[in-house]
PDB file of N, CA and C in Angstrom:
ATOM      1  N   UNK A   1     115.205  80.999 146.413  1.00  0.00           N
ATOM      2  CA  UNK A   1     115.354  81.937 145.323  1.00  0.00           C
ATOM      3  C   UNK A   1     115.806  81.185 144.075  1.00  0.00           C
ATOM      4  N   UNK A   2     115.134  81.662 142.922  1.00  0.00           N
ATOM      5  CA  UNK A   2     115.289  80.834 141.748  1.00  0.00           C
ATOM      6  C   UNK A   2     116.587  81.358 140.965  1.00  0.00           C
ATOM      7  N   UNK A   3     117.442  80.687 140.134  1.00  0.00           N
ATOM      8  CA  UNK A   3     118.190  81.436 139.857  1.00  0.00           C
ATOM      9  C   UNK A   3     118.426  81.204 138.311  1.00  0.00           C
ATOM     10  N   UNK A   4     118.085  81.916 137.472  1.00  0.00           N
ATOM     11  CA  UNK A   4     117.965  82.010 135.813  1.00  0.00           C
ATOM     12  C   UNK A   4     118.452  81.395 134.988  1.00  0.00           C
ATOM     13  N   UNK A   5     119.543  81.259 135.284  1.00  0.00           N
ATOM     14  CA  UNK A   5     120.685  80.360 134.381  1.00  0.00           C
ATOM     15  C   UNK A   5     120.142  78.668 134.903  1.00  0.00           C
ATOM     16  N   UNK A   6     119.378  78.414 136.118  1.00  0.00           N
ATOM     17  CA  UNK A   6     119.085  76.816 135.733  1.00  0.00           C
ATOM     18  C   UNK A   6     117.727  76.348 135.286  1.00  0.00           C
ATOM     19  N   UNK A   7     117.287  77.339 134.411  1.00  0.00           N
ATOM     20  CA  UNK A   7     116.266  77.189 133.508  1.00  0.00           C
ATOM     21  C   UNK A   7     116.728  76.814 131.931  1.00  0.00           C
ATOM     22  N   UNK A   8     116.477  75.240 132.091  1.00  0.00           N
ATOM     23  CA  UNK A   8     117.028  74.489 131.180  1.00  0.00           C
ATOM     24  C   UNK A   8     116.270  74.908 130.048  1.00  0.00           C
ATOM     25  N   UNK A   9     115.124  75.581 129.753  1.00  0.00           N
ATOM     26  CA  UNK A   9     114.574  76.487 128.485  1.00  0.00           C
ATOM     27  C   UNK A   9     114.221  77.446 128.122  1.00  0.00           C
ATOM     28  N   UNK A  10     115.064  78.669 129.107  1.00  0.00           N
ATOM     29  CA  UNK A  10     115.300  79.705 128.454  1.00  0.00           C
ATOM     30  C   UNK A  10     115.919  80.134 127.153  1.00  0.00           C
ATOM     31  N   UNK A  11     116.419  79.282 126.713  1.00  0.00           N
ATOM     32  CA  UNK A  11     117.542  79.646 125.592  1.00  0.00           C
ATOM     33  C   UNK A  11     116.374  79.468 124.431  1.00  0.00           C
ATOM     34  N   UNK A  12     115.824  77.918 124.463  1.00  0.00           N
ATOM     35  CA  UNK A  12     114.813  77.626 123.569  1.00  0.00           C
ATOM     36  C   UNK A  12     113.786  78.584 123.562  1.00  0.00           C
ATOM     37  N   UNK A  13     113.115  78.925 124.726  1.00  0.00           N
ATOM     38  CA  UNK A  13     112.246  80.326 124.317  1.00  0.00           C
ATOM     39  C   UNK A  13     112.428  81.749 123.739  1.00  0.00           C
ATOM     40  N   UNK A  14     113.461  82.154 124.029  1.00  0.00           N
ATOM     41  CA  UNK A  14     114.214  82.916 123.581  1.00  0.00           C
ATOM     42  C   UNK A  14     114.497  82.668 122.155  1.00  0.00           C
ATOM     43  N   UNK A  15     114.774  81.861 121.520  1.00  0.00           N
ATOM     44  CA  UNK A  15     114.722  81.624 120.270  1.00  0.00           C
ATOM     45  C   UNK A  15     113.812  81.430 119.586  1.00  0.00           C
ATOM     46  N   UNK A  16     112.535  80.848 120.010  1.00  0.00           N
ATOM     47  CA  UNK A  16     111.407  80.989 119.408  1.00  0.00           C
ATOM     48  C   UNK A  16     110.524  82.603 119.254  1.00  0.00           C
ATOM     49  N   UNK A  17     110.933  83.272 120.648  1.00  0.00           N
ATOM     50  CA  UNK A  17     110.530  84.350 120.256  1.00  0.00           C
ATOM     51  C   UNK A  17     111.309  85.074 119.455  1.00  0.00           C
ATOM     52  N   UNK A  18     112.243  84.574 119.531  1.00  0.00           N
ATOM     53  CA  UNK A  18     113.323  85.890 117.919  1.00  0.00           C
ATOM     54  C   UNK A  18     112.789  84.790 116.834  1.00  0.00           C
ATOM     55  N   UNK A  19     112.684  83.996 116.559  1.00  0.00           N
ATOM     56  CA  UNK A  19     111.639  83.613 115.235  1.00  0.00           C
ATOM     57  C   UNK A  19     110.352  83.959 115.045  1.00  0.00           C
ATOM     58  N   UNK A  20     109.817  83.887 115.894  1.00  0.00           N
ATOM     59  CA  UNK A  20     108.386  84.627 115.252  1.00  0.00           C
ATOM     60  C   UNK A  20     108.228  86.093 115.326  1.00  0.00           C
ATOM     61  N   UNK A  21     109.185  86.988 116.309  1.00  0.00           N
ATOM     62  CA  UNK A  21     109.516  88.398 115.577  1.00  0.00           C
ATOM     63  C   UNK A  21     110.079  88.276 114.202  1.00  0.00           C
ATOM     64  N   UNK A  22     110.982  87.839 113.710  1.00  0.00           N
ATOM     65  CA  UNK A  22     111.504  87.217 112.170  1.00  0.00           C
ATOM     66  C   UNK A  22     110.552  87.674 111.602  1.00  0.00           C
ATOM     67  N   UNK A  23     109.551  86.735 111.868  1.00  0.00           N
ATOM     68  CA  UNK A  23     108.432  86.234 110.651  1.00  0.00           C
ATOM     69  C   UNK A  23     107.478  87.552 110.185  1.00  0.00           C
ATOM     70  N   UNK A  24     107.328  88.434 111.148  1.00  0.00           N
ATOM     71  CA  UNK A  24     106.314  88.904 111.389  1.00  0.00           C
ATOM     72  C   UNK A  24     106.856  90.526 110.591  1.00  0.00           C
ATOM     73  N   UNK A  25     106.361  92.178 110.912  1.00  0.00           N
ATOM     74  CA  UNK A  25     106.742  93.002 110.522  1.00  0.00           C
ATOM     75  C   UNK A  25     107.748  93.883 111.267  1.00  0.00           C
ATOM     76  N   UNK A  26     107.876  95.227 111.651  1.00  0.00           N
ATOM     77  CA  UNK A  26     108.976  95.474 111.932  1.00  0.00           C
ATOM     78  C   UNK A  26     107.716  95.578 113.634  1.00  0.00           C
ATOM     79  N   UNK A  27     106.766  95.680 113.842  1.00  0.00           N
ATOM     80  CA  UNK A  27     105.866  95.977 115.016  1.00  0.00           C
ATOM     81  C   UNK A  27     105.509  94.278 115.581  1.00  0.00           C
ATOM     82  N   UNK A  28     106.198  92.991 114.453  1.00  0.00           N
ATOM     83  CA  UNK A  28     105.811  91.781 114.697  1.00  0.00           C
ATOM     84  C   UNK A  28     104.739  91.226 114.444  1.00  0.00           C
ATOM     85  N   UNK A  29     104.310  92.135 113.759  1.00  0.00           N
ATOM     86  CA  UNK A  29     102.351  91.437 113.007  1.00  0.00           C
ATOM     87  C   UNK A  29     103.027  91.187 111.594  1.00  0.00           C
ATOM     88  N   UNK A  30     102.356  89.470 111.361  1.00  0.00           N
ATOM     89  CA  UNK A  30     102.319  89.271 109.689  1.00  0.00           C
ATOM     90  C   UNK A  30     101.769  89.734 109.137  1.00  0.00           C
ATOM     91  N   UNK A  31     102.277  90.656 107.977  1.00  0.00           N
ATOM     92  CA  UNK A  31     101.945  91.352 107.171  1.00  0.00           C
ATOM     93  C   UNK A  31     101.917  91.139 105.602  1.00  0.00           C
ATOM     94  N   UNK A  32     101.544  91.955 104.390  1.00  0.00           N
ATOM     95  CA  UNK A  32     101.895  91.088 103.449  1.00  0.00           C
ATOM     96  C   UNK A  32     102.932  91.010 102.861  1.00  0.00           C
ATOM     97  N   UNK A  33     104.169  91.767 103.311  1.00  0.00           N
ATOM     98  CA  UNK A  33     105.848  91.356 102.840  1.00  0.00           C
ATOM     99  C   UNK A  33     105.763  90.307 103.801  1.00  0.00           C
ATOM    100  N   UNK A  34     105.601  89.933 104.444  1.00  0.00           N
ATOM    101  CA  UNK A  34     105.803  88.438 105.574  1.00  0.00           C
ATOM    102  C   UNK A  34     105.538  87.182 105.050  1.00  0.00           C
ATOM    103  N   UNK A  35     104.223  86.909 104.288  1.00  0.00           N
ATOM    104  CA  UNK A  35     103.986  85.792 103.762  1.00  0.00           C
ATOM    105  C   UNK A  35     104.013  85.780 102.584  1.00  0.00           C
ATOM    106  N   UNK A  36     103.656  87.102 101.852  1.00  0.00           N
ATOM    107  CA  UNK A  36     103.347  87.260 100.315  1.00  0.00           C
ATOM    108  C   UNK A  36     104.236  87.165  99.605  1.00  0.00           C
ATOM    109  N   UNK A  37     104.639  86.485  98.576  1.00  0.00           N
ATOM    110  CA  UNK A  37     105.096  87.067  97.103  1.00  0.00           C
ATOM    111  C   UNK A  37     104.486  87.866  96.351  1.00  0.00           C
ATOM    112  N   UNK A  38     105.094  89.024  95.776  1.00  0.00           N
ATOM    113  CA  UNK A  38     104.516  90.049  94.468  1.00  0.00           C
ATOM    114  C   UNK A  38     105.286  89.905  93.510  1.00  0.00           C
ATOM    115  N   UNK A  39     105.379  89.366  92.522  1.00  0.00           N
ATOM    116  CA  UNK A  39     105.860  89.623  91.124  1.00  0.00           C
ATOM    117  C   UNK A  39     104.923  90.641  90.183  1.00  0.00           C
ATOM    118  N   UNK A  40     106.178  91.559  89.486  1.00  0.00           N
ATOM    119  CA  UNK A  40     105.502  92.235  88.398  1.00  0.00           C
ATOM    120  C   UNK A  40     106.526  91.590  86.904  1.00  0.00           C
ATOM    121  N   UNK A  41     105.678  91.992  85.566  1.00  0.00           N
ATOM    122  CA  UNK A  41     106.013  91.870  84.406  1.00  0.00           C
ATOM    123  C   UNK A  41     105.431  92.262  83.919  1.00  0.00           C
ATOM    124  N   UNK A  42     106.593  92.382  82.487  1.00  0.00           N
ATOM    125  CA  UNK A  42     106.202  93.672  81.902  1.00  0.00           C
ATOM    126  C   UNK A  42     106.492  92.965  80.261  1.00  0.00           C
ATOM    127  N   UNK A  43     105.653  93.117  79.320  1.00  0.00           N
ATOM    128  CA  UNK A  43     105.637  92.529  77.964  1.00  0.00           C
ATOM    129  C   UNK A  43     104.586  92.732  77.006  1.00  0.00           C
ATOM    130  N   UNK A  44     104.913  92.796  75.838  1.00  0.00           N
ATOM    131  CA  UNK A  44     103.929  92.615  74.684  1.00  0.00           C
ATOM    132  C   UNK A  44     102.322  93.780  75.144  1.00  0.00           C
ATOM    133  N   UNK A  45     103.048  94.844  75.784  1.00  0.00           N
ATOM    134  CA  UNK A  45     102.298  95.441  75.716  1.00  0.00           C
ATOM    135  C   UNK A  45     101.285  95.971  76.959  1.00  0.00           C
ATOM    136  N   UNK A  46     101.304  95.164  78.088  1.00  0.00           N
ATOM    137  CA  UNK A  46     100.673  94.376  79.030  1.00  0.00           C
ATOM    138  C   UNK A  46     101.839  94.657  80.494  1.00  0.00           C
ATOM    139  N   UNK A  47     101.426  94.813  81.442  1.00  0.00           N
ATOM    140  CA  UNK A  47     101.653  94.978  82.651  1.00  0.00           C
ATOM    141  C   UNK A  47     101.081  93.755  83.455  1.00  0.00           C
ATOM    142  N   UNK A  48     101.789  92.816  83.919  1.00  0.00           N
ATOM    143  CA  UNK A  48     101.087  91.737  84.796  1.00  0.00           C
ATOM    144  C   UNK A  48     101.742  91.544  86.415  1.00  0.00           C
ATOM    145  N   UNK A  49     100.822  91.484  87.580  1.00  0.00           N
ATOM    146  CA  UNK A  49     101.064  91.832  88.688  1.00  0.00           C
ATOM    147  C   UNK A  49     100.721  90.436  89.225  1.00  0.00           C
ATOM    148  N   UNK A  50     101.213  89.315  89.883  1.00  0.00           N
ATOM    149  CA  UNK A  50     100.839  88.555  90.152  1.00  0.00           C
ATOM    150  C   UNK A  50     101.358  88.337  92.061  1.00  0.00           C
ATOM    151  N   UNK A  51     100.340  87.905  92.776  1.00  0.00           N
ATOM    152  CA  UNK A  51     100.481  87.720  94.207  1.00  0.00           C
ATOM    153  C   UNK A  51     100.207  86.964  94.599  1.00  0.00           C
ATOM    154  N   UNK A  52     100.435  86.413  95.671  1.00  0.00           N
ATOM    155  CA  UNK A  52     100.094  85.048  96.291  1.00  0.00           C
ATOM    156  C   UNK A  52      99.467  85.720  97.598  1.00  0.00           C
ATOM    157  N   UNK A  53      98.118  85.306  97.999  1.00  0.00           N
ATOM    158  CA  UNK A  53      97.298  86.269  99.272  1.00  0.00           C
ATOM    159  C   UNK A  53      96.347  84.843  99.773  1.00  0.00           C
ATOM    160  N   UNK A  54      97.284  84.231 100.705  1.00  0.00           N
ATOM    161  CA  UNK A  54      96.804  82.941 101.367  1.00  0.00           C
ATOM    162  C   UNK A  54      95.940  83.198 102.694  1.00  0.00           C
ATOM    163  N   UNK A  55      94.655  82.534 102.451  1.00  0.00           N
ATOM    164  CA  UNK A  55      94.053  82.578 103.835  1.00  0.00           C
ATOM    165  C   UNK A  55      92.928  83.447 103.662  1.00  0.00           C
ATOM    166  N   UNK A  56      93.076  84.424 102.122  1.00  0.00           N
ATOM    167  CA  UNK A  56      91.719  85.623 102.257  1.00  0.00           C
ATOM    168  C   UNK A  56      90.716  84.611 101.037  1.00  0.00           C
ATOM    169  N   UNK A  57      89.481  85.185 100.782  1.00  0.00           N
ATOM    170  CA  UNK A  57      88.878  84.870  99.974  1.00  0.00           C
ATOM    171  C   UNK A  57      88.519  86.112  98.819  1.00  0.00           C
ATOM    172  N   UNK A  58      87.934  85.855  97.540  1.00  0.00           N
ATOM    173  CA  UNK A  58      87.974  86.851  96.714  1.00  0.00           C
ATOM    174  C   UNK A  58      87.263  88.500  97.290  1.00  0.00           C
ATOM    175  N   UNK A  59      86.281  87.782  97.726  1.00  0.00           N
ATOM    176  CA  UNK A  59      85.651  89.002  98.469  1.00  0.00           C
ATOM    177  C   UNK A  59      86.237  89.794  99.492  1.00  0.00           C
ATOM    178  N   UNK A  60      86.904  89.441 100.102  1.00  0.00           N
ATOM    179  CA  UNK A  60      87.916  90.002 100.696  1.00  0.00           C
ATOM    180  C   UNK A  60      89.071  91.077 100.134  1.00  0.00           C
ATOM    181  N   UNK A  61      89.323  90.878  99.068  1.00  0.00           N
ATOM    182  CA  UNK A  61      90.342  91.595  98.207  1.00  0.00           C
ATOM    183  C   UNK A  61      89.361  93.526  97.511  1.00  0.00           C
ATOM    184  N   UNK A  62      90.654  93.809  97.561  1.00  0.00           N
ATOM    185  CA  UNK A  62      90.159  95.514  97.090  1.00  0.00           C
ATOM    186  C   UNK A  62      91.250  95.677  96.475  1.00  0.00           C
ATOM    187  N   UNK A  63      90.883  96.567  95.270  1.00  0.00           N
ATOM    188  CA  UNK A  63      92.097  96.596  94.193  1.00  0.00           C
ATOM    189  C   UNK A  63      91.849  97.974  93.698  1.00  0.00           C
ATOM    190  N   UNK A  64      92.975  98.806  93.910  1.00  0.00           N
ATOM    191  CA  UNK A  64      92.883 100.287  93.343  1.00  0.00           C
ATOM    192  C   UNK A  64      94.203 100.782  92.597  1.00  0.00           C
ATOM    193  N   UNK A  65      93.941 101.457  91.468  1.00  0.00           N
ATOM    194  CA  UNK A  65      95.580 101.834  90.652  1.00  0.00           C
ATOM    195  C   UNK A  65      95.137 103.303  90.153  1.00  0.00           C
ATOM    196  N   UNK A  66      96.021 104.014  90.245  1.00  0.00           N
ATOM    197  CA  UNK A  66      96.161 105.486  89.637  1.00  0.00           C
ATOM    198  C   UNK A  66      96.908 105.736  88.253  1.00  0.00           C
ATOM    199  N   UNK A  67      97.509 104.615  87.905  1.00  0.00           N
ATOM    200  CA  UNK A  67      98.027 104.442  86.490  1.00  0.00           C
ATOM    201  C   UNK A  67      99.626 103.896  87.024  1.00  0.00           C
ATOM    202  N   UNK A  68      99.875 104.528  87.872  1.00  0.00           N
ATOM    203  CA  UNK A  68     101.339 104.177  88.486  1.00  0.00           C
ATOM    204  C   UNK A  68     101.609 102.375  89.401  1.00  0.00           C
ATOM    205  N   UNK A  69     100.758 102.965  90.191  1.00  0.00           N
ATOM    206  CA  UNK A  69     100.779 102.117  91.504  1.00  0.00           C
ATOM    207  C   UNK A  69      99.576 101.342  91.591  1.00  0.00           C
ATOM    208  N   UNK A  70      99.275  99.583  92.039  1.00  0.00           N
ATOM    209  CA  UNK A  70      98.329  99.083  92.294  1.00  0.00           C
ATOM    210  C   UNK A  70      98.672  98.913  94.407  1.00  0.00           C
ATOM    211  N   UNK A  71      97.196  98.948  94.471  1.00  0.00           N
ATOM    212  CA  UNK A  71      97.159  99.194  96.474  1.00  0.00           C
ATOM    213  C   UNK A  71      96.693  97.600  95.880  1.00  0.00           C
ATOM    214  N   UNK A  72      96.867  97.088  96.643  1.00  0.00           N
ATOM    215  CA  UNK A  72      96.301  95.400  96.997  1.00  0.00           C
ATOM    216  C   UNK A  72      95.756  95.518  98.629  1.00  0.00           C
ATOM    217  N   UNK A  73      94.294  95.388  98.760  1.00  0.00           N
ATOM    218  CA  UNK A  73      94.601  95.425 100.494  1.00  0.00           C
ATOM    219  C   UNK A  73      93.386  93.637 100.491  1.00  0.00           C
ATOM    220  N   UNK A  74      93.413  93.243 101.304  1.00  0.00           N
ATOM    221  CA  UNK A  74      93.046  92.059 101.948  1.00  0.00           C
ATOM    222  C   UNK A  74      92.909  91.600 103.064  1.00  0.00           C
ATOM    223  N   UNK A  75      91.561  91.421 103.708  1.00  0.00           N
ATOM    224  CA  UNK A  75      91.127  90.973 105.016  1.00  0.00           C
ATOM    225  C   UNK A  75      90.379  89.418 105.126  1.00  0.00           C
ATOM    226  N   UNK A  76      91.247  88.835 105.601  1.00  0.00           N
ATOM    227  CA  UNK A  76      90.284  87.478 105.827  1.00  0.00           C
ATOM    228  C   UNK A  76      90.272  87.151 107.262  1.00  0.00           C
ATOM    229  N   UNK A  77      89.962  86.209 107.890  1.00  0.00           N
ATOM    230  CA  UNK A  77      89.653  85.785 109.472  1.00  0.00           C
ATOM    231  C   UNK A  77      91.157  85.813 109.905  1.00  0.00           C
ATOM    232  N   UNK A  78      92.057  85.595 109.613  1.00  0.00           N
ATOM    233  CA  UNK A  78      93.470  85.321 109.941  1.00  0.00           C
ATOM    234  C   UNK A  78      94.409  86.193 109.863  1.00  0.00           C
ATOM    235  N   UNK A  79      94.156  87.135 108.499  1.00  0.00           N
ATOM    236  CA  UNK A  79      95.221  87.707 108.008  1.00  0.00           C
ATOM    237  C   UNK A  79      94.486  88.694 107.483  1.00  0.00           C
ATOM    238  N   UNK A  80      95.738  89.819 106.945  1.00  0.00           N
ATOM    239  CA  UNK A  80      95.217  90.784 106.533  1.00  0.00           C
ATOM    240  C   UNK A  80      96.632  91.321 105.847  1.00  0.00           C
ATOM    241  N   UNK A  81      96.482  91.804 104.780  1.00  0.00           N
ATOM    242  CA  UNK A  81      97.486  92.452 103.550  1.00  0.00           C
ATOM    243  C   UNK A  81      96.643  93.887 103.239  1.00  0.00           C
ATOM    244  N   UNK A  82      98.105  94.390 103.217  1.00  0.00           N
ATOM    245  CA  UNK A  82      98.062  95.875 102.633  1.00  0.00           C
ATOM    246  C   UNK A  82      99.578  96.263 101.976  1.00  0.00           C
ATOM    247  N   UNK A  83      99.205  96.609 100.707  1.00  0.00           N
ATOM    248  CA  UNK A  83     100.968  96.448  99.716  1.00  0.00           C
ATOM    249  C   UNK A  83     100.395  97.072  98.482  1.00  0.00           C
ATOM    250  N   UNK A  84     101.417  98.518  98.126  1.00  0.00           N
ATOM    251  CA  UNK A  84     101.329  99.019  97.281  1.00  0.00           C
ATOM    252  C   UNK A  84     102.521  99.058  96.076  1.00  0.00           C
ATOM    253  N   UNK A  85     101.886  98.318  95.374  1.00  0.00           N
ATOM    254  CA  UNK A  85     103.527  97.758  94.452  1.00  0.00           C
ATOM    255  C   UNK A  85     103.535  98.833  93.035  1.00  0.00           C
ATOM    256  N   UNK A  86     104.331  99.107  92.948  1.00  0.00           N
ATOM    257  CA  UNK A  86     104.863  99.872  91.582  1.00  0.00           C
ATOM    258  C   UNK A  86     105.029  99.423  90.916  1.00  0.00           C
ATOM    259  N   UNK A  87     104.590  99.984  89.789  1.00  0.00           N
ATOM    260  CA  UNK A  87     104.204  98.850  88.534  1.00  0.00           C
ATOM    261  C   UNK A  87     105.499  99.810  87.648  1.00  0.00           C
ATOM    262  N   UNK A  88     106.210  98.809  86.356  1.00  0.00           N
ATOM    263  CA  UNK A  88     107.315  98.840  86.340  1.00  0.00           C
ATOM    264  C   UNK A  88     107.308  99.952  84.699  1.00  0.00           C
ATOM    265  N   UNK A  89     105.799 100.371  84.114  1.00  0.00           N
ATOM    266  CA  UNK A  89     105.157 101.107  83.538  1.00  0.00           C
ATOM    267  C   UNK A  89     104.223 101.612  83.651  1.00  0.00           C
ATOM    268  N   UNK A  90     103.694 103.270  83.149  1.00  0.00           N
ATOM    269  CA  UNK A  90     102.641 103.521  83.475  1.00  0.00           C
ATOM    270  C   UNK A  90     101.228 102.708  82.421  1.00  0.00           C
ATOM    271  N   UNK A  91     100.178 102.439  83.336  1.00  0.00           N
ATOM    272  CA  UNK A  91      99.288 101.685  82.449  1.00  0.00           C
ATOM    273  C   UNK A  91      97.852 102.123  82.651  1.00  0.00           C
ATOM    274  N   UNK A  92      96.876 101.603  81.476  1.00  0.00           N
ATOM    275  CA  UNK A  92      95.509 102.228  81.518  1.00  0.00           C
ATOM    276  C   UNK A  92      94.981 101.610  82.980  1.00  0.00           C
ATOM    277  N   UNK A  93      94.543 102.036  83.726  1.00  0.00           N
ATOM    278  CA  UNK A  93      93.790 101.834  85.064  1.00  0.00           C
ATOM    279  C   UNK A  93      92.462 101.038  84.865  1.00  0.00           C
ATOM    280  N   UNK A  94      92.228 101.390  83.439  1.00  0.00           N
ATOM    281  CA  UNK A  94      90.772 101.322  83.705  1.00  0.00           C
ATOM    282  C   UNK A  94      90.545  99.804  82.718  1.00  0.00           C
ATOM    283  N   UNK A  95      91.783  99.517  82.385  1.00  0.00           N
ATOM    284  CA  UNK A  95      91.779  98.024  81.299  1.00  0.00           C
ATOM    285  C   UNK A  95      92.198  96.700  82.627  1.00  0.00           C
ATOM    286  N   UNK A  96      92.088  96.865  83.493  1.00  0.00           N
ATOM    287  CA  UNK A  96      92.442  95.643  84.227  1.00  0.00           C
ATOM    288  C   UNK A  96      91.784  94.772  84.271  1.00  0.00           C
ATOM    289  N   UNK A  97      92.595  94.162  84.283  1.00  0.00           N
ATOM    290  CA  UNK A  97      91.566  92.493  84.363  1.00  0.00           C
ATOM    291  C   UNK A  97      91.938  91.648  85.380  1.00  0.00           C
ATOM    292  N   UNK A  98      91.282  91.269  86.188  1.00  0.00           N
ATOM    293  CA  UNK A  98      92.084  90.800  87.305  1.00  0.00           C
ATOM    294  C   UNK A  98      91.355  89.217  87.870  1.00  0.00           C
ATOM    295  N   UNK A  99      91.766  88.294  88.366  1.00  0.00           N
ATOM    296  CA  UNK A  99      91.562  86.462  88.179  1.00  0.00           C
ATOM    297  C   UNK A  99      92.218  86.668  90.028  1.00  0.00           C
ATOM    298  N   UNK A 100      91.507  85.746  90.876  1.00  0.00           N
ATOM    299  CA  UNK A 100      91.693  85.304  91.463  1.00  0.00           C
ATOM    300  C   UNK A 100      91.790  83.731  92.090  1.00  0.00           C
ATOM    301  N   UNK A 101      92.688  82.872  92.133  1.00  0.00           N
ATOM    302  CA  UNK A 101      92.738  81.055  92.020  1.00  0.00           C
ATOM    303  C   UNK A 101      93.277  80.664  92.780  1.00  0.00           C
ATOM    304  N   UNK A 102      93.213  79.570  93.240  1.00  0.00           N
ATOM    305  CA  UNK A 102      93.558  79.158  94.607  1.00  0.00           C
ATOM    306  C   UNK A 102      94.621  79.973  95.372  1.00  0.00           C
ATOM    307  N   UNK A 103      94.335  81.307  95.761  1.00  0.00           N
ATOM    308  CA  UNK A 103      95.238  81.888  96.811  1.00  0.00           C
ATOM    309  C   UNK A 103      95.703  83.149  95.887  1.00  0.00           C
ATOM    310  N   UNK A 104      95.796  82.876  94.622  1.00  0.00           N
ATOM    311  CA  UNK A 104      96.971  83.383  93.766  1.00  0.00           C
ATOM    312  C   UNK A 104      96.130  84.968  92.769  1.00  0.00           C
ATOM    313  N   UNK A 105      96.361  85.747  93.058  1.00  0.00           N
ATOM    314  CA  UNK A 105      95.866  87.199  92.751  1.00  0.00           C
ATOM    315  C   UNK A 105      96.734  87.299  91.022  1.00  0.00           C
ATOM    316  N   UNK A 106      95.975  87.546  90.520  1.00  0.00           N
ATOM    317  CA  UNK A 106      96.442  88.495  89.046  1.00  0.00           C
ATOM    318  C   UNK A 106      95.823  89.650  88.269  1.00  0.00           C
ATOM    319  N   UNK A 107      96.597  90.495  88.218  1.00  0.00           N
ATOM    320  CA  UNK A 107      95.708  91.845  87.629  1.00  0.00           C
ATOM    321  C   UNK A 107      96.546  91.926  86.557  1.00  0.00           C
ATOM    322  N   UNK A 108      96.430  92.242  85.322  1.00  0.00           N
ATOM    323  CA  UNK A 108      96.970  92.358  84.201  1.00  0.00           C
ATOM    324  C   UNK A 108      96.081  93.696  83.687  1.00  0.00           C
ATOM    325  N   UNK A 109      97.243  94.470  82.873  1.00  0.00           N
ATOM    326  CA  UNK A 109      96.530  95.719  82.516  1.00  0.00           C
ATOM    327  C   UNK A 109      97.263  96.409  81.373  1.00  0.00           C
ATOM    328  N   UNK A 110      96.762  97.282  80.661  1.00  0.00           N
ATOM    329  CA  UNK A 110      97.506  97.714  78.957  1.00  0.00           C
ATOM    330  C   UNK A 110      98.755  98.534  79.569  1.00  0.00           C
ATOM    331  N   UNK A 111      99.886  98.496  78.525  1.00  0.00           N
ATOM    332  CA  UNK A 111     100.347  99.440  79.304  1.00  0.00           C
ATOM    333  C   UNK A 111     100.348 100.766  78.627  1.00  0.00           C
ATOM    334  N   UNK A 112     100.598 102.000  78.596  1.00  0.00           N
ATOM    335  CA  UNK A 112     100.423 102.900  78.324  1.00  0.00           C
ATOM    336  C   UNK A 112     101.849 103.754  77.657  1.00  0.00           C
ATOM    337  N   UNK A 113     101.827 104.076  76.331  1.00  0.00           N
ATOM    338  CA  UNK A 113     102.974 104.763  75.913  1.00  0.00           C
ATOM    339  C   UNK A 113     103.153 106.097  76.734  1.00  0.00           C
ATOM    340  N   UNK A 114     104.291 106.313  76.970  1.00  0.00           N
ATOM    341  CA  UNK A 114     104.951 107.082  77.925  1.00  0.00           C
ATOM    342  C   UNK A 114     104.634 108.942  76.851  1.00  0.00           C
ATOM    343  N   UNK A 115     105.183 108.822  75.810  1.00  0.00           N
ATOM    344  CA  UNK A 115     105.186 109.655  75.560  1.00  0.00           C
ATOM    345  C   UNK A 115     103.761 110.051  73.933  1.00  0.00           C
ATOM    346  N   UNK A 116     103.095 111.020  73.911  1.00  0.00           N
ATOM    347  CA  UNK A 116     102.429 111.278  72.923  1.00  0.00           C
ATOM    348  C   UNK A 116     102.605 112.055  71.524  1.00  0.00           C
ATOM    349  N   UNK A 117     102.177 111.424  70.660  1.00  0.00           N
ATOM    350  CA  UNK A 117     102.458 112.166  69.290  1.00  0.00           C
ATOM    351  C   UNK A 117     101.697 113.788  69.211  1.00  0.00           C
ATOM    352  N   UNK A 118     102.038 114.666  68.972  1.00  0.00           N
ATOM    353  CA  UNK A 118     101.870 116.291  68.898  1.00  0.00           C
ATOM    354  C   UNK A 118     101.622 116.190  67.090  1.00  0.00           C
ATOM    355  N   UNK A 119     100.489 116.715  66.654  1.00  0.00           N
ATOM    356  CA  UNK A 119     100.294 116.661  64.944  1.00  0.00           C
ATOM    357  C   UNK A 119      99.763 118.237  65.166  1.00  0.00           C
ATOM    358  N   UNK A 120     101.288 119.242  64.199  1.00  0.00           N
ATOM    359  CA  UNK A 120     100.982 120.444  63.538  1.00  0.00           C
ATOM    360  C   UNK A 120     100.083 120.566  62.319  1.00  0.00           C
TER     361      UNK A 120
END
């Protein structure tokens, strides 16, 4: 009969598997809070969303905004991202411009005055 405690690498496995749960989401699949960075900014008028989406290719990427929120979703052989980031103003949807470069996602878009002028 074997007895547990003289398994000189249990401890080490055990630790590798609580690191790659770590890494992964709360179900343990990498996701895109797992590998991704999202930065937003906000300036001169302009809303800029920048991501880092390693491993997909452009074609892979789908990009949708309602004026509020951009969905980022992404499927490549490896990986796959889905992240809906709030943009930190509301902005024209339909002015985006968006660059994809080695890995690195950018959508830039107008931003939109919050409130409108009323002429009696």
């Amino acid at each position: 009969m074997r007895d547990d405690r003289d398994d000189p690498f249990g401890d080490i496995f055990d630790e590798i598997e609580r690191m790659m749960n770590d890494m992964g989401g709360p179900d343990g699949d990498a996701g895109f809070g797992s590998e991704t960075h999202v930065s937003t900014y906000e300036g001169d008028g302009s809303v800029r969303v920048v991501a880092d989406l390693p491993g997909v290719s452009k074609d892979d990427i789908n990009l949708k905004c309602d004026g509020e929120t951009l969905t980022v979703s992404a499927a490549g052989e490896s990986r796959q991202y889905q992240e809906r980031v709030g943009l930190p103003s509301r902005v024209d949807e339909h002015s985006a411009d968006a660059s994809f470069n080695n890995g690195v996602l950018t959508v830039t878009f107008d931003a939109v005055d919050d409130s409108a002028s009323i002429d009696l």
